[in-house]
PDB file of N, CA and C in Angstrom:
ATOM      1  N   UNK A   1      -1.077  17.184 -62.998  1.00  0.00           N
ATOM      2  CA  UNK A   1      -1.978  16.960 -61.905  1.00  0.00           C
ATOM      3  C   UNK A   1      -1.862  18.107 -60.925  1.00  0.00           C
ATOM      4  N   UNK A   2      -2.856  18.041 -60.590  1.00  0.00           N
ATOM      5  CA  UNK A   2      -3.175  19.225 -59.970  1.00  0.00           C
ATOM      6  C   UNK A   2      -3.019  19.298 -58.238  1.00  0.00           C
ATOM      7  N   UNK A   3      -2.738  19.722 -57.130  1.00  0.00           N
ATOM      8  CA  UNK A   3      -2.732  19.317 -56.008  1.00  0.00           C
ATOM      9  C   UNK A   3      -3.394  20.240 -54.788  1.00  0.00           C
ATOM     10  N   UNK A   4      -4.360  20.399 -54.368  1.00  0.00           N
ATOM     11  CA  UNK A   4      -5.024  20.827 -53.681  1.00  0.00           C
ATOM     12  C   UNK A   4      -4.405  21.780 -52.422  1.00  0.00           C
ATOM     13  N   UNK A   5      -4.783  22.857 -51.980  1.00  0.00           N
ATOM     14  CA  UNK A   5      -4.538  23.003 -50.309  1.00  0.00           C
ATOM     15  C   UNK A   5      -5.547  22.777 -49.698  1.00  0.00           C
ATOM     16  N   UNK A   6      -5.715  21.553 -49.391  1.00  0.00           N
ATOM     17  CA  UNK A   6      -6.516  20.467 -48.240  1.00  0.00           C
ATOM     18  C   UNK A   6      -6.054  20.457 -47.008  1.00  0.00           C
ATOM     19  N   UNK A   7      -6.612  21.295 -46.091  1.00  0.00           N
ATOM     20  CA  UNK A   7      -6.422  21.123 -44.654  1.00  0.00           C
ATOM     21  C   UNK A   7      -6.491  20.267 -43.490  1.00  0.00           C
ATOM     22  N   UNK A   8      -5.803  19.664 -43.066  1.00  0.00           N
ATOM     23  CA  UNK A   8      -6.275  18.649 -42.031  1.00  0.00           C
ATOM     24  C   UNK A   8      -6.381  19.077 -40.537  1.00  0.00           C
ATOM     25  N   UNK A   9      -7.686  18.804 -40.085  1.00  0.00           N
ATOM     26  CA  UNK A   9      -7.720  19.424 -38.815  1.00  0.00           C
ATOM     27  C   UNK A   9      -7.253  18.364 -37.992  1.00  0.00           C
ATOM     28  N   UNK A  10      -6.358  18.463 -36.607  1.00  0.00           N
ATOM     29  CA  UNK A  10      -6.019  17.887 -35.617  1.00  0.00           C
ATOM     30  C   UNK A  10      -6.354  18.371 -34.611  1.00  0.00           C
ATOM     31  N   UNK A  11      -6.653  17.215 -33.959  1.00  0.00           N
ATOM     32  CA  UNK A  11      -7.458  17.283 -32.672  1.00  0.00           C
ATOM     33  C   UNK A  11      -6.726  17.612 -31.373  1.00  0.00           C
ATOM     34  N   UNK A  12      -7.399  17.865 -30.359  1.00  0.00           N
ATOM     35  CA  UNK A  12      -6.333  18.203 -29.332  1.00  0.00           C
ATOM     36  C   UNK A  12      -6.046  16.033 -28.900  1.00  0.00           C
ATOM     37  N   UNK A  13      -4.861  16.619 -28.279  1.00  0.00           N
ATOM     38  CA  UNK A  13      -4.072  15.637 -27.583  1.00  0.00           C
ATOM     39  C   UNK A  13      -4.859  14.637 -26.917  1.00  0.00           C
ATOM     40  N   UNK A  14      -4.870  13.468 -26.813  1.00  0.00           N
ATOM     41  CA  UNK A  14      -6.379  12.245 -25.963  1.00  0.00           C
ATOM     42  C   UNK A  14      -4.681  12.508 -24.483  1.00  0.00           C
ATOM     43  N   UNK A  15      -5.764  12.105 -23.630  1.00  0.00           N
ATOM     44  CA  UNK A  15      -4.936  12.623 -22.021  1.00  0.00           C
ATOM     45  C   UNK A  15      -5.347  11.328 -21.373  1.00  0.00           C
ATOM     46  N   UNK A  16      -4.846  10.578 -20.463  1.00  0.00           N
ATOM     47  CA  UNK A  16      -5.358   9.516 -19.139  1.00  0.00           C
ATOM     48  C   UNK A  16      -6.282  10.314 -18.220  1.00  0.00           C
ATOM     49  N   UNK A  17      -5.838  11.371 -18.243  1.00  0.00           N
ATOM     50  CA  UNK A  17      -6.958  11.931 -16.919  1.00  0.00           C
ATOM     51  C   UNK A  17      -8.254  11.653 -16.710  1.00  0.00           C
ATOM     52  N   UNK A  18      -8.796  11.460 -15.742  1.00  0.00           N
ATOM     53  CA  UNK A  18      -9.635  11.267 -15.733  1.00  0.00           C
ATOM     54  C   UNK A  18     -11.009  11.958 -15.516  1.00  0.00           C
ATOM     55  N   UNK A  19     -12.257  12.538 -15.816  1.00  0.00           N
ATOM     56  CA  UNK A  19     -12.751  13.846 -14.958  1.00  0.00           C
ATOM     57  C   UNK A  19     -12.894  13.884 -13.232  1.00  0.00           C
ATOM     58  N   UNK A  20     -12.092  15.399 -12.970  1.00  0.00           N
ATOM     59  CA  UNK A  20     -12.114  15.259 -11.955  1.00  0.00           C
ATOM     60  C   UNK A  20     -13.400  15.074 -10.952  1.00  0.00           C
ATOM     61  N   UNK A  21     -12.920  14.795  -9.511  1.00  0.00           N
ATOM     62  CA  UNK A  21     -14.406  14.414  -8.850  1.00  0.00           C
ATOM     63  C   UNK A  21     -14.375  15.424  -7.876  1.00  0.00           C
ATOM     64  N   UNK A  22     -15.983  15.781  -7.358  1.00  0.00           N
ATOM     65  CA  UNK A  22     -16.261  16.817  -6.656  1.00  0.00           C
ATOM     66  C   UNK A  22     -15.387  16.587  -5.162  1.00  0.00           C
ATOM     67  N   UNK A  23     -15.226  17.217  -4.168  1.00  0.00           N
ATOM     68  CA  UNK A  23     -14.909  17.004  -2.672  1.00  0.00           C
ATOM     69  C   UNK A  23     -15.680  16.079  -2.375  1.00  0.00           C
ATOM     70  N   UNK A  24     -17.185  16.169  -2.556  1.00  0.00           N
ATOM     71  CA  UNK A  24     -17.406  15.055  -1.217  1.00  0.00           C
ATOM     72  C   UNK A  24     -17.622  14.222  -2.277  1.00  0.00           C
ATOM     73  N   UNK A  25     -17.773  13.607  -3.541  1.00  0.00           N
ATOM     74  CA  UNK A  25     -17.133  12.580  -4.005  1.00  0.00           C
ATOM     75  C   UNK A  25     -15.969  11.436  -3.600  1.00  0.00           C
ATOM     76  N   UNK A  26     -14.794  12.852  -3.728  1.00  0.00           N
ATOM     77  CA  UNK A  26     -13.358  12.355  -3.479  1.00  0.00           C
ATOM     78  C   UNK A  26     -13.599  11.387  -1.887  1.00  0.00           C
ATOM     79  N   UNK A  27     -14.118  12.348  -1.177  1.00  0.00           N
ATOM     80  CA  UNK A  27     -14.277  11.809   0.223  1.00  0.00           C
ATOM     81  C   UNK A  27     -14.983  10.491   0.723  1.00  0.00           C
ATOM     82  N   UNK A  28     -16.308  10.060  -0.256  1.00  0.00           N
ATOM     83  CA  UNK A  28     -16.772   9.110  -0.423  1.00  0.00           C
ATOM     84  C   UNK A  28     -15.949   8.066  -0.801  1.00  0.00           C
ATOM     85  N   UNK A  29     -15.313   8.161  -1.843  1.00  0.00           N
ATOM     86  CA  UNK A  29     -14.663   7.127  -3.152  1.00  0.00           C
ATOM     87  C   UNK A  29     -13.247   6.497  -1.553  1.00  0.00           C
ATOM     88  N   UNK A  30     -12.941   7.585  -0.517  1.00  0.00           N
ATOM     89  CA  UNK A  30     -11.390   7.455   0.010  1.00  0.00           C
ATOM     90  C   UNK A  30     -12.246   6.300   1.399  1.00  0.00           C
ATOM     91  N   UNK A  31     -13.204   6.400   1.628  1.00  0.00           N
ATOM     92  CA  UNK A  31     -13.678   5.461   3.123  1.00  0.00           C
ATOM     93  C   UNK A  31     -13.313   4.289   3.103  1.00  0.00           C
ATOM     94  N   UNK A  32     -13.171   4.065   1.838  1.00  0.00           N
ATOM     95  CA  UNK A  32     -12.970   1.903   2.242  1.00  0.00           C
ATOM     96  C   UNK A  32     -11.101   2.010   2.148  1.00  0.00           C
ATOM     97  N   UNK A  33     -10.413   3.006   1.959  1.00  0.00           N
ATOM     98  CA  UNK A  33      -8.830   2.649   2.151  1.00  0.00           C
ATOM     99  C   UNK A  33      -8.546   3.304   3.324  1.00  0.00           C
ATOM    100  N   UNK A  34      -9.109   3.414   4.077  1.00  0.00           N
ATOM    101  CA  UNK A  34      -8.573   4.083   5.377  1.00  0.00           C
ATOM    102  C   UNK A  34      -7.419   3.420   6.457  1.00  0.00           C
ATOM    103  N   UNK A  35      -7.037   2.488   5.619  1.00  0.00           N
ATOM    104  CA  UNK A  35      -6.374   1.232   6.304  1.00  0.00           C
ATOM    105  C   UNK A  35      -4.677   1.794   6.629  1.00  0.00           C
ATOM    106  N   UNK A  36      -4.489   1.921   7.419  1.00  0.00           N
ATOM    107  CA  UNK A  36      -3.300   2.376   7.817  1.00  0.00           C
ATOM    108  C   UNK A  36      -2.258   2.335   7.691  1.00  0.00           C
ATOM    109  N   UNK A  37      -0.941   2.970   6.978  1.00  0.00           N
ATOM    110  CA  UNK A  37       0.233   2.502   6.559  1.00  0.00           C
ATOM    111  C   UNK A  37       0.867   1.611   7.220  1.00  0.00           C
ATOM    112  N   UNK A  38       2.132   1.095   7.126  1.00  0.00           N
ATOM    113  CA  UNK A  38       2.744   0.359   7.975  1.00  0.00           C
ATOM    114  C   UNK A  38       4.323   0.632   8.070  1.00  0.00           C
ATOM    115  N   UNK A  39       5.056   0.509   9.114  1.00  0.00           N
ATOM    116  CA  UNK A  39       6.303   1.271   9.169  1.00  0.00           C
ATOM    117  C   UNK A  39       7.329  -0.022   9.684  1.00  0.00           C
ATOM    118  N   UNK A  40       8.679  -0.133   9.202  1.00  0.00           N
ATOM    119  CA  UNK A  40       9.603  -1.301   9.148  1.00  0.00           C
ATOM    120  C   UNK A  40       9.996  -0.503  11.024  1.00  0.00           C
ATOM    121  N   UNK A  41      10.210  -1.605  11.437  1.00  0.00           N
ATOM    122  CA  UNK A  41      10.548  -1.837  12.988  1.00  0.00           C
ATOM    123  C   UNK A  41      12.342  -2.611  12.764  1.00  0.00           C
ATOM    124  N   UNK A  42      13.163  -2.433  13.068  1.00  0.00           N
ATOM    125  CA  UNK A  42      14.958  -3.341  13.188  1.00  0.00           C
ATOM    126  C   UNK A  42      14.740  -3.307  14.362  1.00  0.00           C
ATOM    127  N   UNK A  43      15.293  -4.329  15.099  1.00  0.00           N
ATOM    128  CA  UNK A  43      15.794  -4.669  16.866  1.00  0.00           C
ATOM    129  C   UNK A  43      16.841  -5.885  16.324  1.00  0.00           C
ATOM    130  N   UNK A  44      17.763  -6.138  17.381  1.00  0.00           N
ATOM    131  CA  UNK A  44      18.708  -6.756  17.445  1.00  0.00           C
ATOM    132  C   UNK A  44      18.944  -7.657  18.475  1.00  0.00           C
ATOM    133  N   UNK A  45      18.582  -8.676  18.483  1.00  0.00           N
ATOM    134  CA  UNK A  45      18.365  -9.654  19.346  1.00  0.00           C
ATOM    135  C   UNK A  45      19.047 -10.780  19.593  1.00  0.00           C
ATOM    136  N   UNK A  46      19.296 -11.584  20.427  1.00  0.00           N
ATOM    137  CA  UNK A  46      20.731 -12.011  20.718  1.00  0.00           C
ATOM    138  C   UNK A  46      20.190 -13.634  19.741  1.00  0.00           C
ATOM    139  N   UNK A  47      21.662 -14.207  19.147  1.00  0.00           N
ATOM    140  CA  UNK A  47      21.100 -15.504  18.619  1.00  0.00           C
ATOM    141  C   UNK A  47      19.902 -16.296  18.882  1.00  0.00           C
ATOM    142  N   UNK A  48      20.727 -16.948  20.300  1.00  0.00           N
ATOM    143  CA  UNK A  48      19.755 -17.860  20.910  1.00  0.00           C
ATOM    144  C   UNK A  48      18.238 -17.427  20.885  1.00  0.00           C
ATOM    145  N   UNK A  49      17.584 -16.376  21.381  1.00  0.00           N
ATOM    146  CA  UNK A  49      16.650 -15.695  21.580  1.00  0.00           C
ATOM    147  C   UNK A  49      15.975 -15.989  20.223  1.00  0.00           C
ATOM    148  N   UNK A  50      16.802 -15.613  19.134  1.00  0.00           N
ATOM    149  CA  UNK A  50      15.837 -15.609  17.604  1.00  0.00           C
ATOM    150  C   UNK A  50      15.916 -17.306  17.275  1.00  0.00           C
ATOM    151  N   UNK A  51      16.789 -17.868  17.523  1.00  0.00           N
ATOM    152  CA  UNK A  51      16.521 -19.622  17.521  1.00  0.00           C
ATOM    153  C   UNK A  51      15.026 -19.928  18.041  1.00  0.00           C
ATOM    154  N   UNK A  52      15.056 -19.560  18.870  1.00  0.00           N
ATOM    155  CA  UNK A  52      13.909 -19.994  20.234  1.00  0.00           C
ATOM    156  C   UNK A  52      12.600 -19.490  19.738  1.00  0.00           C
ATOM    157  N   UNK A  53      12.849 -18.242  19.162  1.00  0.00           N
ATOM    158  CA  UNK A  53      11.138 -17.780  18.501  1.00  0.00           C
ATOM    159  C   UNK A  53      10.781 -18.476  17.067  1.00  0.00           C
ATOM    160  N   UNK A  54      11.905 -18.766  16.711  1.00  0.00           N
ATOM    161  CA  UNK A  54      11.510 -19.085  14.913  1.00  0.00           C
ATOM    162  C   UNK A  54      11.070 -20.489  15.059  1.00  0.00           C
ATOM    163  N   UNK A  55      11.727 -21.527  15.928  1.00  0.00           N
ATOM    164  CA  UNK A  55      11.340 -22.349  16.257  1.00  0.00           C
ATOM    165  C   UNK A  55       9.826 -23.266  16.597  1.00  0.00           C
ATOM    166  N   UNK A  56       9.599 -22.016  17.576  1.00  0.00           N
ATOM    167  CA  UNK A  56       8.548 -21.867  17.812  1.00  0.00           C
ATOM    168  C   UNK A  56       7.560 -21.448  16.934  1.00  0.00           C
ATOM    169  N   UNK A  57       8.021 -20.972  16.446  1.00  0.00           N
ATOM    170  CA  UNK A  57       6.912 -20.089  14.867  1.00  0.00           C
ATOM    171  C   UNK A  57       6.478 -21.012  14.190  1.00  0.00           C
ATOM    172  N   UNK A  58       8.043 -21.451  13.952  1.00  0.00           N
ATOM    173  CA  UNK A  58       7.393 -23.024  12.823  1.00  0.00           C
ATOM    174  C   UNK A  58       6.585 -23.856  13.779  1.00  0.00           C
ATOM    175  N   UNK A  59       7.275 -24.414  14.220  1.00  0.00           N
ATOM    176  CA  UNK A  59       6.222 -25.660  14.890  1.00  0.00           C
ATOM    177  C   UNK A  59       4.771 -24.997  15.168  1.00  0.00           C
ATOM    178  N   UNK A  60       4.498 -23.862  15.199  1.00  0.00           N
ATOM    179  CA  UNK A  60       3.035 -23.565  15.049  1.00  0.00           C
ATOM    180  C   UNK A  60       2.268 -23.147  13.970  1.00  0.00           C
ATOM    181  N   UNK A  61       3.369 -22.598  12.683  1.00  0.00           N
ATOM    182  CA  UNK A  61       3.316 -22.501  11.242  1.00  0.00           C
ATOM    183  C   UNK A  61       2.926 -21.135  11.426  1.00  0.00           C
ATOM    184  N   UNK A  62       3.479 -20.191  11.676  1.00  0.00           N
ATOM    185  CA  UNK A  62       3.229 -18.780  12.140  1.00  0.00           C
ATOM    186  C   UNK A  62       4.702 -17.810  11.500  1.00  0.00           C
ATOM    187  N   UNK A  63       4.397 -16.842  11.549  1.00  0.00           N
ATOM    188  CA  UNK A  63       5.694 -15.647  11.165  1.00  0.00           C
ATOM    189  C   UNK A  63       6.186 -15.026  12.133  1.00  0.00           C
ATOM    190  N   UNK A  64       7.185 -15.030  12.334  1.00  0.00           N
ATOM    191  CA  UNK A  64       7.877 -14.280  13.419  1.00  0.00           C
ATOM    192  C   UNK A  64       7.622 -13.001  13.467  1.00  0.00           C
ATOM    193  N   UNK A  65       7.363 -12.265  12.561  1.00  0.00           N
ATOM    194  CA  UNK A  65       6.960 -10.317  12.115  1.00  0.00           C
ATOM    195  C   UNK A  65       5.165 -10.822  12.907  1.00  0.00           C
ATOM    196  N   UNK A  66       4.548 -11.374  12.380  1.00  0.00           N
ATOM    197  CA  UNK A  66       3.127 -11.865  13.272  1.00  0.00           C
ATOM    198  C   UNK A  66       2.864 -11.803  14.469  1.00  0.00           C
ATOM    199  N   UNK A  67       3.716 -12.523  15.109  1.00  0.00           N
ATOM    200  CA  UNK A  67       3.813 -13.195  16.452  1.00  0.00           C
ATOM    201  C   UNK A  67       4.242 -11.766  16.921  1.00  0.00           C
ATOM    202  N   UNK A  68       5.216 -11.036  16.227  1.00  0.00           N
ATOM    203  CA  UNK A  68       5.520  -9.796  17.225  1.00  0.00           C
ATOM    204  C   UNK A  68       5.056  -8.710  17.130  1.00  0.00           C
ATOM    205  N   UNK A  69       4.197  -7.951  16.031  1.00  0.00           N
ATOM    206  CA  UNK A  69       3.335  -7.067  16.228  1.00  0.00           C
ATOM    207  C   UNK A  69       2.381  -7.615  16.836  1.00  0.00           C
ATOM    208  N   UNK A  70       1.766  -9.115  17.292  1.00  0.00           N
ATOM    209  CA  UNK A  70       0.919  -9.274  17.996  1.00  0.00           C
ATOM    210  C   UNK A  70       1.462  -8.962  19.958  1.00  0.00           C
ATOM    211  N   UNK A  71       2.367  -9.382  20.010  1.00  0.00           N
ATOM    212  CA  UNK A  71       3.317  -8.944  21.501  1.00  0.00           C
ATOM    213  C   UNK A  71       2.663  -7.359  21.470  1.00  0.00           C
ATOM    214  N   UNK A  72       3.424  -7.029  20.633  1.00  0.00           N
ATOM    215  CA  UNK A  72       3.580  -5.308  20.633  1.00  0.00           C
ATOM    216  C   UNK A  72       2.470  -4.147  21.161  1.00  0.00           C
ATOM    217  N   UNK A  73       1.094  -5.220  20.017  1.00  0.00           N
ATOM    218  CA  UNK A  73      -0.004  -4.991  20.110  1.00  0.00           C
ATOM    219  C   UNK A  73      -0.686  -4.864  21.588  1.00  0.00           C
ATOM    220  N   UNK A  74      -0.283  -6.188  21.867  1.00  0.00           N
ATOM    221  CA  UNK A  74      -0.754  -6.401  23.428  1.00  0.00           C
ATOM    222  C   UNK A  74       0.101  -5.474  25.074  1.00  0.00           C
ATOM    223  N   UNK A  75       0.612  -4.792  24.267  1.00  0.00           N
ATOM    224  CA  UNK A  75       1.785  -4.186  25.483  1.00  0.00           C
ATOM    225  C   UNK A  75       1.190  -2.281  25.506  1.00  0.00           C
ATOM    226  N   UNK A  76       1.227  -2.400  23.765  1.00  0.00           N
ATOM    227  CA  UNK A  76       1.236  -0.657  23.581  1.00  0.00           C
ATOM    228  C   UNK A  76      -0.101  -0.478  22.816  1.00  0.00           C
ATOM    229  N   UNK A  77      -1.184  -1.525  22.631  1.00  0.00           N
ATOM    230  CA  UNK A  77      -2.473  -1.240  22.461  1.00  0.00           C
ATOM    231  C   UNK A  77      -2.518  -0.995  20.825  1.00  0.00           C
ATOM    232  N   UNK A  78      -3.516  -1.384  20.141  1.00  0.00           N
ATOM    233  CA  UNK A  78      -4.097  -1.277  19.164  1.00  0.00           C
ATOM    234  C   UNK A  78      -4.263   0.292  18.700  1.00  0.00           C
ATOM    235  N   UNK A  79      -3.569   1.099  18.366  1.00  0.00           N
ATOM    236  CA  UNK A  79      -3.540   2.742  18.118  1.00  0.00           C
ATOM    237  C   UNK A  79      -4.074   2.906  16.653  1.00  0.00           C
TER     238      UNK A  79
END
């Protein structure tokens, strides 16, 4: 039997990329996430004090991180 030199062509590599998009594409596609990061805040606050807010949190069914970027909000303005 006889055996051929039969070539097999291979293709280039398949990639995730995606085609890229023009500038004001990119710029279009980015308007609806404009939503602003968010950054971890620590303070240290005396027992009693954190008794007294969580307390309060619950009995209104609220989050204590809530309740205090809303304070925060109201002191140093919506930026």
């Amino acid at each position: 039997m006889k055996t051929g030199n039969k070539k097999i062509k291979i293709g280039t590599k398949p990639t995730n990329k995606s085609i890229p998009l023009t500038a004001d594409a990119w710029v279009e596609s980015r308007k609806g996430s404009m939503e602003e990061g968010m950054k971890r805040l620590t303070i240290d606050v005396p027992e009693s004090l954190h008794r007294s807010i969580k307390m309060s949190c619950a009995s209104r069914g609220t989050k204590i991180a809530d309740e205090v970027r809303e304070l925060l909000s109201q002191k140093y303005g919506k930026m």
